[in-house]
Protein backbone atom coordinates (compact mmCIF):
# COMPACT_ATOMS: atom_id res chain seq x y z
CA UNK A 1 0.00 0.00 0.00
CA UNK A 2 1.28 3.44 -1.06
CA UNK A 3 0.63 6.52 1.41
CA UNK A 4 1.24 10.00 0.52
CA UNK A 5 1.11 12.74 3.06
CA UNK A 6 -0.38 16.11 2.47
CA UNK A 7 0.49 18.69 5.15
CA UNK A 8 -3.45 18.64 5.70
CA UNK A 9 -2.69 15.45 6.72
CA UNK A 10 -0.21 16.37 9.57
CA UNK A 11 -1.24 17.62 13.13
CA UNK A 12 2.34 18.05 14.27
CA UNK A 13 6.27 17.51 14.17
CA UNK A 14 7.90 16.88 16.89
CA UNK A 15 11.84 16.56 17.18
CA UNK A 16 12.61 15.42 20.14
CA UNK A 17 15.38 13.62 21.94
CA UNK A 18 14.01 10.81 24.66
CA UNK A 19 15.02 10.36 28.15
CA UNK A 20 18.63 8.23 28.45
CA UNK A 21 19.53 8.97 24.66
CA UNK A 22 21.43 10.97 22.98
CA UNK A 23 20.05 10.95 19.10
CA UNK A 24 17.10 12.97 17.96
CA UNK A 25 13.84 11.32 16.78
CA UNK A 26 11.05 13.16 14.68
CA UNK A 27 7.85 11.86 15.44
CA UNK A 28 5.10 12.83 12.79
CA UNK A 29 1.30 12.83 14.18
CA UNK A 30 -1.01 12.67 11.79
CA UNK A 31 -4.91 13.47 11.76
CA UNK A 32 -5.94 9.92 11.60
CA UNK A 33 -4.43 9.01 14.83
CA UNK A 34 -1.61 7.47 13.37
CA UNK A 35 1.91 8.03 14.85
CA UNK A 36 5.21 7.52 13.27
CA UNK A 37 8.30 8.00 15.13
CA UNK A 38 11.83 8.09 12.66
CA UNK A 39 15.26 7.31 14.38
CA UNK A 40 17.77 9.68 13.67
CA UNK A 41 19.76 7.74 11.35
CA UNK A 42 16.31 7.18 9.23
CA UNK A 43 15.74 11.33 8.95
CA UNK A 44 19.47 11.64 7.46
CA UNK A 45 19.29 9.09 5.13
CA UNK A 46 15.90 10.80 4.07
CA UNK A 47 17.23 14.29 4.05
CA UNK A 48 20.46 13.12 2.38
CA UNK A 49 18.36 11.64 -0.50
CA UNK A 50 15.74 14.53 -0.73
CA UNK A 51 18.29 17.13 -1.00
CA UNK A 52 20.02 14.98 -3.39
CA UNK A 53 17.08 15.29 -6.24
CA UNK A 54 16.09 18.99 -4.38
CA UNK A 55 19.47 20.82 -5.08
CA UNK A 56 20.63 18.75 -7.75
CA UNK A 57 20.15 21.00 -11.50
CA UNK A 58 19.81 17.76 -13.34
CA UNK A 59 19.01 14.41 -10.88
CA UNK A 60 15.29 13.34 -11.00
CA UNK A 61 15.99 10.26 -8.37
CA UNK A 62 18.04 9.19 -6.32
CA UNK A 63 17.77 4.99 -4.09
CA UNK A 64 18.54 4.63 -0.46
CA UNK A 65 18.64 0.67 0.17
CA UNK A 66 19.10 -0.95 3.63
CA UNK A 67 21.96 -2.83 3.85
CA UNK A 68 23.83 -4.62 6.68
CA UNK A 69 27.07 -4.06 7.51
CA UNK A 70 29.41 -6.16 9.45
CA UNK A 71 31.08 -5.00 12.28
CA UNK A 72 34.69 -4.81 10.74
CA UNK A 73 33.68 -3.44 7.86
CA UNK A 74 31.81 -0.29 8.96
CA UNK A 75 33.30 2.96 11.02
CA UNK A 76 33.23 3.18 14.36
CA UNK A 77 29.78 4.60 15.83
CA UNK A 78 27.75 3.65 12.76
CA UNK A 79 24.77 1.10 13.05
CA UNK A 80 24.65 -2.31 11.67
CA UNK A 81 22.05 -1.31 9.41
CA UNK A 82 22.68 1.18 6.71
CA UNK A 83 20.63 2.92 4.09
CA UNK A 84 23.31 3.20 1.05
CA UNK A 85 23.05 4.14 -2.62
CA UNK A 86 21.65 1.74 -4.79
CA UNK A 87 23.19 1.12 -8.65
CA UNK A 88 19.95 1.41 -10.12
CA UNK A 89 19.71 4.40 -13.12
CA UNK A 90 17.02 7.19 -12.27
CA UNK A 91 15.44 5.32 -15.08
CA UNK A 92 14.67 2.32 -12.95
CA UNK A 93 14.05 4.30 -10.27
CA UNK A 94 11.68 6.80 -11.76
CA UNK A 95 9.89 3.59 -13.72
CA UNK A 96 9.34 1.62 -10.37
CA UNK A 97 7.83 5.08 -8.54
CA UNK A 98 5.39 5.02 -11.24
CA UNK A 99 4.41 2.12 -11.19
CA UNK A 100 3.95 2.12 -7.61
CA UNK A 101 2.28 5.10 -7.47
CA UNK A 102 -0.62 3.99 -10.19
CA UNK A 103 -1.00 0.45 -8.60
CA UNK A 104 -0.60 1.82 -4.74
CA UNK A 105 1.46 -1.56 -4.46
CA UNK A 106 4.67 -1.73 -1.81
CA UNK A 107 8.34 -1.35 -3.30
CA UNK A 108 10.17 -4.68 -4.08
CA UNK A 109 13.58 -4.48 -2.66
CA UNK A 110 16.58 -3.48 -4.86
CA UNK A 111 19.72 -4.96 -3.34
């Protein structure tokens, strides 16, 4: 199932960092009751891809994919689980969206 969100749809934004953490979390309430809460590492991988079309003169898409990534091979601080850059062209990309978007079916994964 596809969902887009209209700011109509949004009550509120909330950034917020919980008791005992130390990473920020945006929780987005929406006007159906619904309540979804993103991990920091999930709103920089988001903003990092946005801004990537946004402020880009010529890039129409642009794939985040979650990966895993062992211990030894990833930097010091960084989670096991990544979102990274897929290979796909903005032609696959952009094809996949639309077809999403017409059927309101869920992504398949690309990695």
């Amino acid at each position: 199932m596809v969902k887009v969100f209209k700011n109509e749809d949004v009550v509120k934004v909330i950034a917020f960092i919980p008791h005992g953490h130390t990473h920020t979390r945006l929780m987005l309430m929406l006007r159906n009751g619904e309540v979804i809460v993103f991990q920091h590492a999930t709103v920089d991988a988001i903003i990092r891809a946005f801004t990537s079309v946004s402020l880009h003169p010529t890039r129409r898409a642009f794939e985040l994919v979650g990966k895993h990534i062992p211990k030894k091979q990833r930097k010091t601080g960084f989670a096991e689980w990544q979102l990274l850059e897929s290979q796909r062209s903005e032609s696959e990309i952009l094809a996949e969206v639309s077809k999403m978007l017409e059927a309101g079916i869920s992504p398949r994964s690309s990695m």
